[in-house]
PDB file of N, CA and C in Angstrom:
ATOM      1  N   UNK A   1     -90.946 120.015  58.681  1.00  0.00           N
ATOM      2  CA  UNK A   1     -90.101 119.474  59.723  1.00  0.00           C
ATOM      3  C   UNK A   1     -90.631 118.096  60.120  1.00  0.00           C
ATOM      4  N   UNK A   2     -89.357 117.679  59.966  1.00  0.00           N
ATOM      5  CA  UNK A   2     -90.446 115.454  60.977  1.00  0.00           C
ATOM      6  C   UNK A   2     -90.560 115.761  62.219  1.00  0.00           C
ATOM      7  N   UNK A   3     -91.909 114.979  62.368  1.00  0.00           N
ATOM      8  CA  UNK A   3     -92.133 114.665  63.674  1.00  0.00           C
ATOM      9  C   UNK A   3     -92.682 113.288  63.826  1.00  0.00           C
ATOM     10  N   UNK A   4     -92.047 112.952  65.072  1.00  0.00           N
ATOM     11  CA  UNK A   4     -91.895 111.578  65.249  1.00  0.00           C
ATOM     12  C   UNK A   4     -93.481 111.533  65.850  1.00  0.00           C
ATOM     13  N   UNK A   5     -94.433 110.296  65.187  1.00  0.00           N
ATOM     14  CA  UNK A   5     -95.407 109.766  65.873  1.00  0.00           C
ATOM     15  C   UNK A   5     -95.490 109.100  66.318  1.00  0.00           C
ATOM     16  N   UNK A   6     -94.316 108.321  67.275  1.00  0.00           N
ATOM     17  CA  UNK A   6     -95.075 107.634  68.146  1.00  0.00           C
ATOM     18  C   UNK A   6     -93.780 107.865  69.200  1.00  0.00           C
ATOM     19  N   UNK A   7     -94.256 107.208  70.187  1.00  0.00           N
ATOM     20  CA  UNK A   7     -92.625 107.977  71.179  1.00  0.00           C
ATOM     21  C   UNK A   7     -91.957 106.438  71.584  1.00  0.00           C
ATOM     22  N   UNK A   8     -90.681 106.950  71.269  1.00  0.00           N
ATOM     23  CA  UNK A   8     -89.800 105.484  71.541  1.00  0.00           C
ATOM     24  C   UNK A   8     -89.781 105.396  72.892  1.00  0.00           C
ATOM     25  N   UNK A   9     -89.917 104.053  72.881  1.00  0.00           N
ATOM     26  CA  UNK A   9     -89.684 103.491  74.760  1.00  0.00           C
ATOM     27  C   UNK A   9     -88.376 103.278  75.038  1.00  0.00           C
ATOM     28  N   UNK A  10     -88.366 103.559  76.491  1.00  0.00           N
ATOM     29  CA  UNK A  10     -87.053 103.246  76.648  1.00  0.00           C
ATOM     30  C   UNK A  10     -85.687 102.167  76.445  1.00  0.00           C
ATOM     31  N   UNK A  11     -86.480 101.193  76.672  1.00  0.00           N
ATOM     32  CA  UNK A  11     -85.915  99.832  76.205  1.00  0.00           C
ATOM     33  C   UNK A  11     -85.529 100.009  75.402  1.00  0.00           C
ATOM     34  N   UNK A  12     -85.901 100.678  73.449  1.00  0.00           N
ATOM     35  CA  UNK A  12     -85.742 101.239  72.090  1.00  0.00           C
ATOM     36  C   UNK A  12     -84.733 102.147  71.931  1.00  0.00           C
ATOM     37  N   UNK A  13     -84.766 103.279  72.781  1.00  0.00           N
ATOM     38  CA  UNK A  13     -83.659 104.295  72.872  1.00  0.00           C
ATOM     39  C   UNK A  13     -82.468 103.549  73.389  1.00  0.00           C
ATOM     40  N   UNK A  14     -82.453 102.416  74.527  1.00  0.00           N
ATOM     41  CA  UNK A  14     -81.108 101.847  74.828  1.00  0.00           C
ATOM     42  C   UNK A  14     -80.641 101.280  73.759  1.00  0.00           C
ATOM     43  N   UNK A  15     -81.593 100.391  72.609  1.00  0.00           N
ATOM     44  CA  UNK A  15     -80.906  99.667  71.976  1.00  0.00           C
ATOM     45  C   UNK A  15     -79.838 100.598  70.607  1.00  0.00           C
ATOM     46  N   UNK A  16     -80.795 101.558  70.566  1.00  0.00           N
ATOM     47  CA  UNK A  16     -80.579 102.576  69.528  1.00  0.00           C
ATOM     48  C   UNK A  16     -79.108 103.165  69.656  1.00  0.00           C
ATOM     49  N   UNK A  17     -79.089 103.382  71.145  1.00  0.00           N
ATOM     50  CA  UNK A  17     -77.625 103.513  71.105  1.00  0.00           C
ATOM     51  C   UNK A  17     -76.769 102.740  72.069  1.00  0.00           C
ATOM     52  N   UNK A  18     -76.921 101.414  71.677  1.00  0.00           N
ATOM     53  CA  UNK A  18     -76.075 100.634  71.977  1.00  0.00           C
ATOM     54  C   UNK A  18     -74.617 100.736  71.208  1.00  0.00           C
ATOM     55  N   UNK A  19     -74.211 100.865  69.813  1.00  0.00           N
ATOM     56  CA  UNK A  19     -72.583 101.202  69.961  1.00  0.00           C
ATOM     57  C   UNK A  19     -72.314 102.408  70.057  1.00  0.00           C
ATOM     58  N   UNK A  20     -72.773 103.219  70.848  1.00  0.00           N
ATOM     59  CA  UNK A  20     -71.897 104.433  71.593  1.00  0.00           C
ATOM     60  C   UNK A  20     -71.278 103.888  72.975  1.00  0.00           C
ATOM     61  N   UNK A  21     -71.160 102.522  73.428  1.00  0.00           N
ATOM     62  CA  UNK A  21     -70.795 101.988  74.027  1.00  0.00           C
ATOM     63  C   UNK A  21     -69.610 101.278  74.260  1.00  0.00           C
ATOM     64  N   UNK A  22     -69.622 101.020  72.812  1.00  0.00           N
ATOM     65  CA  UNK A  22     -68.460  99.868  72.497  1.00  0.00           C
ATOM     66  C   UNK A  22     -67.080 100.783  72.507  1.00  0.00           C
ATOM     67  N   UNK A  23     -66.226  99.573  73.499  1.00  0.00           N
ATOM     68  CA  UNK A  23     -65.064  99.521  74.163  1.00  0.00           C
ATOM     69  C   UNK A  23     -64.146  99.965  72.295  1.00  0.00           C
ATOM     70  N   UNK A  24     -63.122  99.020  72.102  1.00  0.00           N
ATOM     71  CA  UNK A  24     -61.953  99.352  71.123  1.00  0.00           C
ATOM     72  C   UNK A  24     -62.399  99.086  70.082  1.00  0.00           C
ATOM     73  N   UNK A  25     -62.399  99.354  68.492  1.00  0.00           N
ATOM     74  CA  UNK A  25     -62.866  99.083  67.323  1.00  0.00           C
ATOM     75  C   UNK A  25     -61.619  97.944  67.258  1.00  0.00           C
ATOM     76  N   UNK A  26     -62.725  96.844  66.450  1.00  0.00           N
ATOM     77  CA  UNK A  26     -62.008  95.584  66.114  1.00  0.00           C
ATOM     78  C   UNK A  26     -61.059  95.496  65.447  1.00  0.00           C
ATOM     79  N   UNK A  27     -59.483  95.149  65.673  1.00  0.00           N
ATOM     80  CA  UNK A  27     -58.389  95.419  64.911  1.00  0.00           C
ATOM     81  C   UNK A  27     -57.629  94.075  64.387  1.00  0.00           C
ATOM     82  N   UNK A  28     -57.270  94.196  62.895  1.00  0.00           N
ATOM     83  CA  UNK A  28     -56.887  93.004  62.287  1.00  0.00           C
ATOM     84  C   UNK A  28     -55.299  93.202  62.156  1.00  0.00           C
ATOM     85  N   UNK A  29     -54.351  92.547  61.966  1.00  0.00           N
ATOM     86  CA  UNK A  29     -52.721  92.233  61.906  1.00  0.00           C
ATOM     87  C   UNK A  29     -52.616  91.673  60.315  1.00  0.00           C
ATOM     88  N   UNK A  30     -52.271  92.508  59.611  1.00  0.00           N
ATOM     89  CA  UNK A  30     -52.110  92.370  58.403  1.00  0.00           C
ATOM     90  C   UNK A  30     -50.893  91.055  58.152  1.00  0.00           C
ATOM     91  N   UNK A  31     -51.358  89.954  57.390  1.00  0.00           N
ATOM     92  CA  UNK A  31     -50.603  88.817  57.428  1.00  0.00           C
ATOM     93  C   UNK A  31     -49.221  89.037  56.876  1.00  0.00           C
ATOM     94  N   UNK A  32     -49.165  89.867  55.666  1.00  0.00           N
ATOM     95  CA  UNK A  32     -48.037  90.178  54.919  1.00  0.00           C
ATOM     96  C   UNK A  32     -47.138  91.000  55.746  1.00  0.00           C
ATOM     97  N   UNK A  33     -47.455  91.885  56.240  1.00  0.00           N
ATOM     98  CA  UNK A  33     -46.449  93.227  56.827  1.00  0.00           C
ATOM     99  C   UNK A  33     -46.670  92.811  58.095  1.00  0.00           C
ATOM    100  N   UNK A  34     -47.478  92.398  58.906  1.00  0.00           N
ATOM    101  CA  UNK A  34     -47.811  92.485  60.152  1.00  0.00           C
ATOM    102  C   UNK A  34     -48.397  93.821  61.186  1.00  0.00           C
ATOM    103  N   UNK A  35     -48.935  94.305  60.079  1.00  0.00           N
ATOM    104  CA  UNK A  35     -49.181  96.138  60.815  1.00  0.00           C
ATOM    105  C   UNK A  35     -50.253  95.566  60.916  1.00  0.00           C
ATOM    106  N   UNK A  36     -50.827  96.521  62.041  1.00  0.00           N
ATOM    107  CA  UNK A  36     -52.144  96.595  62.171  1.00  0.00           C
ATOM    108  C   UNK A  36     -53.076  97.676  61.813  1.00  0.00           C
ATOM    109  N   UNK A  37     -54.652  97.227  61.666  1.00  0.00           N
ATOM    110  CA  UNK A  37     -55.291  98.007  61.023  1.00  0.00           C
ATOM    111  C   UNK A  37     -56.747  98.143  61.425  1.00  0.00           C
ATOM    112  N   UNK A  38     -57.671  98.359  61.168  1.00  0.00           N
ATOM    113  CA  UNK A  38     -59.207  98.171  61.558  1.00  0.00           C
ATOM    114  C   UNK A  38     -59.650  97.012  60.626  1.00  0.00           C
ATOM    115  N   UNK A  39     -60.575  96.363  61.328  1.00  0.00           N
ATOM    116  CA  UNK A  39     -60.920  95.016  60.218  1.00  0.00           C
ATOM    117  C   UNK A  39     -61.732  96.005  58.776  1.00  0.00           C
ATOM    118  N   UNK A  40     -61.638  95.197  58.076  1.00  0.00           N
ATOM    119  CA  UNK A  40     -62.101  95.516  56.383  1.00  0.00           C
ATOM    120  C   UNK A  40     -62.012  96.628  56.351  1.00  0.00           C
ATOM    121  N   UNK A  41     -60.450  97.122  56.408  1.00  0.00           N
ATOM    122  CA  UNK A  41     -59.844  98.716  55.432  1.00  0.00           C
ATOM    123  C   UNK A  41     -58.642  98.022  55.646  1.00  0.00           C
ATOM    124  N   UNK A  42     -58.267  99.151  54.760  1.00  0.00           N
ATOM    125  CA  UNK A  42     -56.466  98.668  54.015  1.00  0.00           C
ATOM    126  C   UNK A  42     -55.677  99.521  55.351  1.00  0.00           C
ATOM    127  N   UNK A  43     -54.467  98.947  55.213  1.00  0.00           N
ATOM    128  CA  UNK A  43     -53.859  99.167  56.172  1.00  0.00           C
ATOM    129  C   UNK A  43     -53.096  99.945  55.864  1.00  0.00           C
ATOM    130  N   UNK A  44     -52.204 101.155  56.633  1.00  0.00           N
ATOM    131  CA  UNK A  44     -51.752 102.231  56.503  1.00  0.00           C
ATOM    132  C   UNK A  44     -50.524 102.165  55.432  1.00  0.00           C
ATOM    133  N   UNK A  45     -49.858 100.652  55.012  1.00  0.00           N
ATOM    134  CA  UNK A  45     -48.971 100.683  53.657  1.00  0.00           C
ATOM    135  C   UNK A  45     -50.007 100.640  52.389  1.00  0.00           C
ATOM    136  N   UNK A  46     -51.133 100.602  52.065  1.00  0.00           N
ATOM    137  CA  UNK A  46     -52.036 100.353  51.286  1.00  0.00           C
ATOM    138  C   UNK A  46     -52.104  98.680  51.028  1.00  0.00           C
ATOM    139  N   UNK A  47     -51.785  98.020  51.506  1.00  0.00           N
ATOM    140  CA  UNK A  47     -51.992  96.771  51.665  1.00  0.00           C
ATOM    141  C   UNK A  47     -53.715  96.049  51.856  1.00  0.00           C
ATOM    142  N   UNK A  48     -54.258  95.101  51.716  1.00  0.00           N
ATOM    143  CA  UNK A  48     -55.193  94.856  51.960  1.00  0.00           C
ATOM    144  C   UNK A  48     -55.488  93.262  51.748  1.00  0.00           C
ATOM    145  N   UNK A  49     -55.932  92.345  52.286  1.00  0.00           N
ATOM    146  CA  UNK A  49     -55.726  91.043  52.450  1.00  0.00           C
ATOM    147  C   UNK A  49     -54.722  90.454  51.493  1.00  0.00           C
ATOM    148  N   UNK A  50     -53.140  91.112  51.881  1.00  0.00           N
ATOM    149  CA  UNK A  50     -52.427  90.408  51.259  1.00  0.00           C
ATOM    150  C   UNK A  50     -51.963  91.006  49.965  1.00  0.00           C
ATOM    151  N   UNK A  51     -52.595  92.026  49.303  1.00  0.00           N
ATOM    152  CA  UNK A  51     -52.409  92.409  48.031  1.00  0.00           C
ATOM    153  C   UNK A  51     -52.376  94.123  47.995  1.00  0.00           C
ATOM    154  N   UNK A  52     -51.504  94.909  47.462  1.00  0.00           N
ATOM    155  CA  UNK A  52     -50.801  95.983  47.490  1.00  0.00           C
ATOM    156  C   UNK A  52     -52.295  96.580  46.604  1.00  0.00           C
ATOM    157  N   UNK A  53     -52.534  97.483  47.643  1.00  0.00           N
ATOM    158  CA  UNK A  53     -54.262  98.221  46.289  1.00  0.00           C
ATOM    159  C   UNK A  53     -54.106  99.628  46.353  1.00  0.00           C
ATOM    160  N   UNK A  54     -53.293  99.972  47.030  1.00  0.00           N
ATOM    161  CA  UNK A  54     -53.206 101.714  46.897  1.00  0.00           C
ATOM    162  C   UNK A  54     -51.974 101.992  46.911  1.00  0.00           C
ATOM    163  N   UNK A  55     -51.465 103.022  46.335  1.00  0.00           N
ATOM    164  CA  UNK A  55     -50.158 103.711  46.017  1.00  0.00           C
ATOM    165  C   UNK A  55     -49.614 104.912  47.647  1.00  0.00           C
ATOM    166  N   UNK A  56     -48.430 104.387  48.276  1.00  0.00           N
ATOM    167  CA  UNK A  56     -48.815 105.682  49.084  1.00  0.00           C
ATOM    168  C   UNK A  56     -47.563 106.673  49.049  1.00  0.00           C
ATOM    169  N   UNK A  57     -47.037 107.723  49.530  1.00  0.00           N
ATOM    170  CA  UNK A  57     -46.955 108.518  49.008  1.00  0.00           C
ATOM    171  C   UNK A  57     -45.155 108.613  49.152  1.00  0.00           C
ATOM    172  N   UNK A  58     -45.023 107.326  49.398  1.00  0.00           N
ATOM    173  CA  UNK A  58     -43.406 107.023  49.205  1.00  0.00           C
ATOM    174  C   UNK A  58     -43.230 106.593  48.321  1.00  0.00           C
ATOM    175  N   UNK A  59     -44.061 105.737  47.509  1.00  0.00           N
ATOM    176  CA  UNK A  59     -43.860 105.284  46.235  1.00  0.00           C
ATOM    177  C   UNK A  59     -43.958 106.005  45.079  1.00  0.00           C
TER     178      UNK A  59
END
């Protein structure tokens, strides 16, 4: 089993979980379609900067 040797300070534990904090995940507007999406993933038509990369399930 690990055991931690040395004990994190507090200051360490805040930083550690600093993005359990964060407000809205950063969202990009796809130039072609205009949908939106999370930055760097394809967007829900399979679209992705501009260029068609996944098949979805209308096609």
């Amino acid at each position: 089993m690990a055991v931690q040797q040395n004990k994190k300070s507090p200051s360490k534990r805040g930083m550690h979980r600093a993005h359990d904090f964060l407000s809205a995940p950063p969202l990009a507007i796809e130039p072609t379609t205009g949908e939106v999406h999370m930055r760097h993933h394809i967007s829900p038509s399979g679209v992705y900067r501009g260029k068609k990369v996944v098949k979805t399930k209308g096609e």
